[in-house]
PDB file of N, CA and C in Angstrom:
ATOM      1  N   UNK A   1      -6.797 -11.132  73.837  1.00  0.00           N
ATOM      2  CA  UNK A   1      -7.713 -11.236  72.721  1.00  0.00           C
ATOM      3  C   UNK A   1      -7.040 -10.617  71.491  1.00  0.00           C
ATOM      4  N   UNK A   2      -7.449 -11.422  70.178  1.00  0.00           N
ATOM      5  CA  UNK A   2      -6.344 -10.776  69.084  1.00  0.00           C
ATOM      6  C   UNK A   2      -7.710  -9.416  68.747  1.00  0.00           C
ATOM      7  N   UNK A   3      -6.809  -8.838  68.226  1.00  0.00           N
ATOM      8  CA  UNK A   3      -6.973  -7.923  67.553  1.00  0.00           C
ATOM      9  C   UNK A   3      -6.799  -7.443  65.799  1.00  0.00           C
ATOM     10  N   UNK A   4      -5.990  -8.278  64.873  1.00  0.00           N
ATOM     11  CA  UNK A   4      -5.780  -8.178  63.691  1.00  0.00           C
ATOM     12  C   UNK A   4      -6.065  -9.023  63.202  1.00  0.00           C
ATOM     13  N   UNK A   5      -6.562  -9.131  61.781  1.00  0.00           N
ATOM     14  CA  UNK A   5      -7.228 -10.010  60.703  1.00  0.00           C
ATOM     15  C   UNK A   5      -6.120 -10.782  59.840  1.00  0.00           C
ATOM     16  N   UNK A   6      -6.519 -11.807  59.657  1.00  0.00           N
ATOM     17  CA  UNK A   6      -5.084 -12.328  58.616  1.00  0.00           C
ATOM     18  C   UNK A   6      -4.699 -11.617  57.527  1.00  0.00           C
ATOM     19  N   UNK A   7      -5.410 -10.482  56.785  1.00  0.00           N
ATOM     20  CA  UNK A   7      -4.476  -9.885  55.903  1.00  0.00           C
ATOM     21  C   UNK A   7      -3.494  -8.874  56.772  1.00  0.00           C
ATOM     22  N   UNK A   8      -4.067  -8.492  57.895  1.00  0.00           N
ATOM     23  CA  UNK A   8      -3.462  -7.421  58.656  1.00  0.00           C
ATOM     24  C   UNK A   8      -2.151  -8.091  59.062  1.00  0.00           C
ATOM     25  N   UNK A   9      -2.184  -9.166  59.471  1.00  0.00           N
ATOM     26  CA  UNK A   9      -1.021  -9.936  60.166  1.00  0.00           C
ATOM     27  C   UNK A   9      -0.140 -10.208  58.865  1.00  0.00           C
ATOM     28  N   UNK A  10       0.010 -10.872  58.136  1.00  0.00           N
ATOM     29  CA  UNK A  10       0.472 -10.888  56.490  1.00  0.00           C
ATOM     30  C   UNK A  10       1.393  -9.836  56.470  1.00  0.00           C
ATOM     31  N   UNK A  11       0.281  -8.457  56.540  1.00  0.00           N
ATOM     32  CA  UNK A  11       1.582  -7.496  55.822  1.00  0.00           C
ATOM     33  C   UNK A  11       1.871  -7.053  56.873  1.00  0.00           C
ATOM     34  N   UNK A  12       2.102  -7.171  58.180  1.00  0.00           N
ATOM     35  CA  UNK A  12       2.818  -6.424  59.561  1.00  0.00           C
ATOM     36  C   UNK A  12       4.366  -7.761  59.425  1.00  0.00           C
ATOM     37  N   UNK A  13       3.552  -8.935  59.173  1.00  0.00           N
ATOM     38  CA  UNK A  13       5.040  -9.618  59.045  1.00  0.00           C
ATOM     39  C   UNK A  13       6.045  -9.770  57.992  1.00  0.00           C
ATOM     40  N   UNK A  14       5.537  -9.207  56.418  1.00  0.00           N
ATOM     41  CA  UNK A  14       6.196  -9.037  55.932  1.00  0.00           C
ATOM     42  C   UNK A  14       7.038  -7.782  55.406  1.00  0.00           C
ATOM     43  N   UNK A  15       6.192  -6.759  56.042  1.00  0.00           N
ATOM     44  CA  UNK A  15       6.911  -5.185  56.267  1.00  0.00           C
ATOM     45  C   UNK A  15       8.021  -5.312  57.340  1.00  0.00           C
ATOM     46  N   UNK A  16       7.681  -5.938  58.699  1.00  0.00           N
ATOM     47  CA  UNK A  16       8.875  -6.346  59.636  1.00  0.00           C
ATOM     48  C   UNK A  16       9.426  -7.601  58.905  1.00  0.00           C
ATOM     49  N   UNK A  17       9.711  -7.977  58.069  1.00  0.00           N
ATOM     50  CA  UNK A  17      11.174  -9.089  57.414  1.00  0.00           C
ATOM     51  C   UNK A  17      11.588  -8.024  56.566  1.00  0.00           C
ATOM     52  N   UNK A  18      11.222  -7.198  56.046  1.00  0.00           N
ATOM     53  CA  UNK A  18      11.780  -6.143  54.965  1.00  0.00           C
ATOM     54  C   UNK A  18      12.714  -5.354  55.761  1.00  0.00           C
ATOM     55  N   UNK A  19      12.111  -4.866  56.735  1.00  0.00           N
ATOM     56  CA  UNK A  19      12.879  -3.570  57.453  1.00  0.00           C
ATOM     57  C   UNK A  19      13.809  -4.732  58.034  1.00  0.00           C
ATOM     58  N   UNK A  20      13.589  -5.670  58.918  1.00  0.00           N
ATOM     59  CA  UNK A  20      14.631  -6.834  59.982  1.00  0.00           C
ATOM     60  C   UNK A  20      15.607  -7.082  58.254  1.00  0.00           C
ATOM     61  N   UNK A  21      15.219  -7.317  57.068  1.00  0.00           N
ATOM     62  CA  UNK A  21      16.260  -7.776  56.415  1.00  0.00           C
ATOM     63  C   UNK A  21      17.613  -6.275  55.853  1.00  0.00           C
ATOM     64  N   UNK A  22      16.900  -5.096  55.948  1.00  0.00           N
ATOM     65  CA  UNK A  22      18.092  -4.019  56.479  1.00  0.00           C
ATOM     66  C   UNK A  22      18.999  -4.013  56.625  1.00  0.00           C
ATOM     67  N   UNK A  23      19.067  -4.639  58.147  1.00  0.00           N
ATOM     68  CA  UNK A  23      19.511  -5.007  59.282  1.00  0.00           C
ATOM     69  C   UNK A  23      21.183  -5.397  58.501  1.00  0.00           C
ATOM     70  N   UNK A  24      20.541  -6.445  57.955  1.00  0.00           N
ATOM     71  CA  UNK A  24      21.768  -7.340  57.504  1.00  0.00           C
ATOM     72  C   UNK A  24      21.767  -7.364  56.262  1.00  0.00           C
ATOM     73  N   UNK A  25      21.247  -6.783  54.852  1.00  0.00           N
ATOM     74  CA  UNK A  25      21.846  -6.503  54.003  1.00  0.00           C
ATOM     75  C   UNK A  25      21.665  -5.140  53.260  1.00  0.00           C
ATOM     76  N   UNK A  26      20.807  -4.344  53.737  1.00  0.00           N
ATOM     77  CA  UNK A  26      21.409  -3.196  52.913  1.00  0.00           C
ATOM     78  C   UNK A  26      22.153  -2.282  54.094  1.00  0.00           C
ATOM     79  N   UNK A  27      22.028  -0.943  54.093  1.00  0.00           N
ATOM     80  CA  UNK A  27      22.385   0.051  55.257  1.00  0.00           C
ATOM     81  C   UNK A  27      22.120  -0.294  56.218  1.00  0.00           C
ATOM     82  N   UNK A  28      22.812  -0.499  56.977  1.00  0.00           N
ATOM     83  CA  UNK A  28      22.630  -1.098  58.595  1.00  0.00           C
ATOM     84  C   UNK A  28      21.798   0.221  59.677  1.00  0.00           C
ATOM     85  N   UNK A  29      20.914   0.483  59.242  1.00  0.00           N
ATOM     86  CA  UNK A  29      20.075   1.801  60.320  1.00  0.00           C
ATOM     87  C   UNK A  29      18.950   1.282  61.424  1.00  0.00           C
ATOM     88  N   UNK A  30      19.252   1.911  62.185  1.00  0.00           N
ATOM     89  CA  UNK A  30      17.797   1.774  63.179  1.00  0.00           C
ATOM     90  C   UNK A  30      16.538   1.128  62.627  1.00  0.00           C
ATOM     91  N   UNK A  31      16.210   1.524  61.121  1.00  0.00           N
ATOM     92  CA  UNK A  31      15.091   0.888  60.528  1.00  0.00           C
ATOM     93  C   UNK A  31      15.068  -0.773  60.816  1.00  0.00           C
ATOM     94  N   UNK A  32      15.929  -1.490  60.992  1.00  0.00           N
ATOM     95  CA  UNK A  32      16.154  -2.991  60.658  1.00  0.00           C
ATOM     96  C   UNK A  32      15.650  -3.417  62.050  1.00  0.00           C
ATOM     97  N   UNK A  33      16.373  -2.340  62.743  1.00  0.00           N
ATOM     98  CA  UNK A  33      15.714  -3.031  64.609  1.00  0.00           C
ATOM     99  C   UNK A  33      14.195  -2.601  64.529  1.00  0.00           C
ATOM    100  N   UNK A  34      13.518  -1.409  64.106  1.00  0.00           N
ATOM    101  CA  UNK A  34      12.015  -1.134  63.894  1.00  0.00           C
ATOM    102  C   UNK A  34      11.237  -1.842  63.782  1.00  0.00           C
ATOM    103  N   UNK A  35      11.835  -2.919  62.539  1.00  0.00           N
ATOM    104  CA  UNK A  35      11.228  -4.168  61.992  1.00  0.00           C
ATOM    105  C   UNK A  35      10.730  -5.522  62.669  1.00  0.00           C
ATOM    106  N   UNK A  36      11.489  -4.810  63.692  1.00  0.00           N
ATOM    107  CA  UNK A  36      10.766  -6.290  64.852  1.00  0.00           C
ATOM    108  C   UNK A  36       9.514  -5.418  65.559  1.00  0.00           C
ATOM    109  N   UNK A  37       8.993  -4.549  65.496  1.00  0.00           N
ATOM    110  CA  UNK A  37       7.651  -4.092  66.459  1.00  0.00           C
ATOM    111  C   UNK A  37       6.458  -4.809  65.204  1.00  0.00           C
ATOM    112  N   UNK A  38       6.938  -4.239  64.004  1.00  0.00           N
ATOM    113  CA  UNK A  38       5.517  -5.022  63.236  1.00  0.00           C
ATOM    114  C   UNK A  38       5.481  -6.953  62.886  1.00  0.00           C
ATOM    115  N   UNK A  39       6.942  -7.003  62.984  1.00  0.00           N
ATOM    116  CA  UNK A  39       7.078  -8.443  62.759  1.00  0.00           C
ATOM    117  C   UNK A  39       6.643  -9.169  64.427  1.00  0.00           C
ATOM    118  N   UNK A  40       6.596  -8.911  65.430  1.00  0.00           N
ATOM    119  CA  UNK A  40       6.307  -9.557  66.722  1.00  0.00           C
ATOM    120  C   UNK A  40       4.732  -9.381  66.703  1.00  0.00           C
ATOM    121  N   UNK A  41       4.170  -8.068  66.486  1.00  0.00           N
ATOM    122  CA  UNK A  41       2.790  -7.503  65.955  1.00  0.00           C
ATOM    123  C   UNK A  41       2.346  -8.840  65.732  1.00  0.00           C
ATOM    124  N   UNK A  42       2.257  -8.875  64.526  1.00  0.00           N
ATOM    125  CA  UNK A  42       1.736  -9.686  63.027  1.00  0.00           C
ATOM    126  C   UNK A  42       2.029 -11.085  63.622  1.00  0.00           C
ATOM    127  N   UNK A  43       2.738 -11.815  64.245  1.00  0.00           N
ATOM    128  CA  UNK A  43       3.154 -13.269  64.802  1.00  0.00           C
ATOM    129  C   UNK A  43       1.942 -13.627  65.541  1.00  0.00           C
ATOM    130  N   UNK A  44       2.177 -12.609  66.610  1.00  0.00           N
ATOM    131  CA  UNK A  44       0.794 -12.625  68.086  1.00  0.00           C
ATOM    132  C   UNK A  44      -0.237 -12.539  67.712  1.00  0.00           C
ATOM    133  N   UNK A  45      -0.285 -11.536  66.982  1.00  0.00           N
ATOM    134  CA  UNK A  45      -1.832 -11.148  66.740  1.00  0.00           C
ATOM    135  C   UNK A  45      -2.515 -10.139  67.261  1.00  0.00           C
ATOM    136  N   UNK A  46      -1.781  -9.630  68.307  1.00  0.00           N
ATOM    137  CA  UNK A  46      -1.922  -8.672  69.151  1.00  0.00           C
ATOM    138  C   UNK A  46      -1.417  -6.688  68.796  1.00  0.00           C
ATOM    139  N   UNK A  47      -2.238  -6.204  68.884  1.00  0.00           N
ATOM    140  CA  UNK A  47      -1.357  -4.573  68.689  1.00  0.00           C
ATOM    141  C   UNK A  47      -1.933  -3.830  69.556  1.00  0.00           C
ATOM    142  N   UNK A  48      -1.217  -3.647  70.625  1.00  0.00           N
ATOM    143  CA  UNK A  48      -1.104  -1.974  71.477  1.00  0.00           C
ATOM    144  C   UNK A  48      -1.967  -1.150  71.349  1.00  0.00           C
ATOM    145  N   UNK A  49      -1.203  -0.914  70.045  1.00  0.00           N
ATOM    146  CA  UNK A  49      -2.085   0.626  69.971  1.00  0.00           C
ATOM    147  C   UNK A  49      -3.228   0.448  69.038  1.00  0.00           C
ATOM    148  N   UNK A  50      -3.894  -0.732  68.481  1.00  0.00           N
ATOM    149  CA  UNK A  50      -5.332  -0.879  68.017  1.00  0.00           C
ATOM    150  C   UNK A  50      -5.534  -0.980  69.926  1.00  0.00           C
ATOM    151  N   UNK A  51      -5.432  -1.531  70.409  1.00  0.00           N
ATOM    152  CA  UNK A  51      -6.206  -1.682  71.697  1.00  0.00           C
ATOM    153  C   UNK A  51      -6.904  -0.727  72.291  1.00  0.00           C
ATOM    154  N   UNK A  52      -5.401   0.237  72.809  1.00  0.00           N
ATOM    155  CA  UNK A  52      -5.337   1.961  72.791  1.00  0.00           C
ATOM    156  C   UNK A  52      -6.721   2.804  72.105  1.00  0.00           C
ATOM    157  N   UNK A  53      -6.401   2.330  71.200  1.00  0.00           N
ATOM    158  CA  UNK A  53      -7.229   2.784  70.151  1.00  0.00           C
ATOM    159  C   UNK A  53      -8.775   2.677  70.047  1.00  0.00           C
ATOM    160  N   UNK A  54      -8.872   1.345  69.976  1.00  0.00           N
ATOM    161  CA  UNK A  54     -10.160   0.728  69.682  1.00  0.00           C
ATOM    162  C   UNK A  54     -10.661  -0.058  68.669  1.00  0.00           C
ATOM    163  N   UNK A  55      -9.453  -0.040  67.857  1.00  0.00           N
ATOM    164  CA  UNK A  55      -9.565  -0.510  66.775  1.00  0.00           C
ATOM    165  C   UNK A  55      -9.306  -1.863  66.219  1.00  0.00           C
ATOM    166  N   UNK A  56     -10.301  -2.682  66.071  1.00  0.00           N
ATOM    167  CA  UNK A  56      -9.982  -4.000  65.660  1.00  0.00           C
ATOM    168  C   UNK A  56     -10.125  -4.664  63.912  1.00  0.00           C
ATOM    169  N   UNK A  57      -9.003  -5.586  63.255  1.00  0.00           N
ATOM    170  CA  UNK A  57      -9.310  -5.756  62.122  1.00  0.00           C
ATOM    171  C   UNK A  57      -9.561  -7.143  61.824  1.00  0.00           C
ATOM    172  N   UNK A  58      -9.789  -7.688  63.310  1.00  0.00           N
ATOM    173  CA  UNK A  58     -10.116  -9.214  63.381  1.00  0.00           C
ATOM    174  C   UNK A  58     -11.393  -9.624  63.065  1.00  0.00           C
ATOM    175  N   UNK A  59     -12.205 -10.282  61.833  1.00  0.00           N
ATOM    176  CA  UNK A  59     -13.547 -10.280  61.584  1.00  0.00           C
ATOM    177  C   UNK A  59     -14.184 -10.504  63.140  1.00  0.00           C
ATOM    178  N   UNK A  60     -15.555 -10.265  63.129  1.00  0.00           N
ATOM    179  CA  UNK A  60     -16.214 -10.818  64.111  1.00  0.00           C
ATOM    180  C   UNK A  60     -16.940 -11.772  64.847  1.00  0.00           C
ATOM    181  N   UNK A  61     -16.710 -12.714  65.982  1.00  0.00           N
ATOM    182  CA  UNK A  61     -17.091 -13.594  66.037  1.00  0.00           C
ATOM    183  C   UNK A  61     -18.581 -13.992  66.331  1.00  0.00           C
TER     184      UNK A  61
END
């Protein structure tokens, strides 16, 4: 079951292309590989730790 709302998904995938773009053009740091937990996030629809949590930002059906 998703868990995030389309603005939520939006900026999880475009915070993970920022950090994944790092990777390959600025400083090559750990940050760039990071960038794939919110960019895979934000694709699915799915997050862990809202689950964990309890927390959902998916309107309601």
């Amino acid at each position: 079951m998703r868990n995030e709302g389309a603005l939520d998904r939006c900026l999880r995938v475009g915070v993970g292309l920022a950090l994944l773009s790092l990777a390959f053009v600025g400083p090559m740091t750990v940050w760039g590989c990071v960038g794939l937990i919110p960019l895979l996030t934000g694709v699915v629809g799915i997050c862990p730790l809202y689950r964990i949590v309890g927390i959902s930002t998916c309107p309601a059906r």
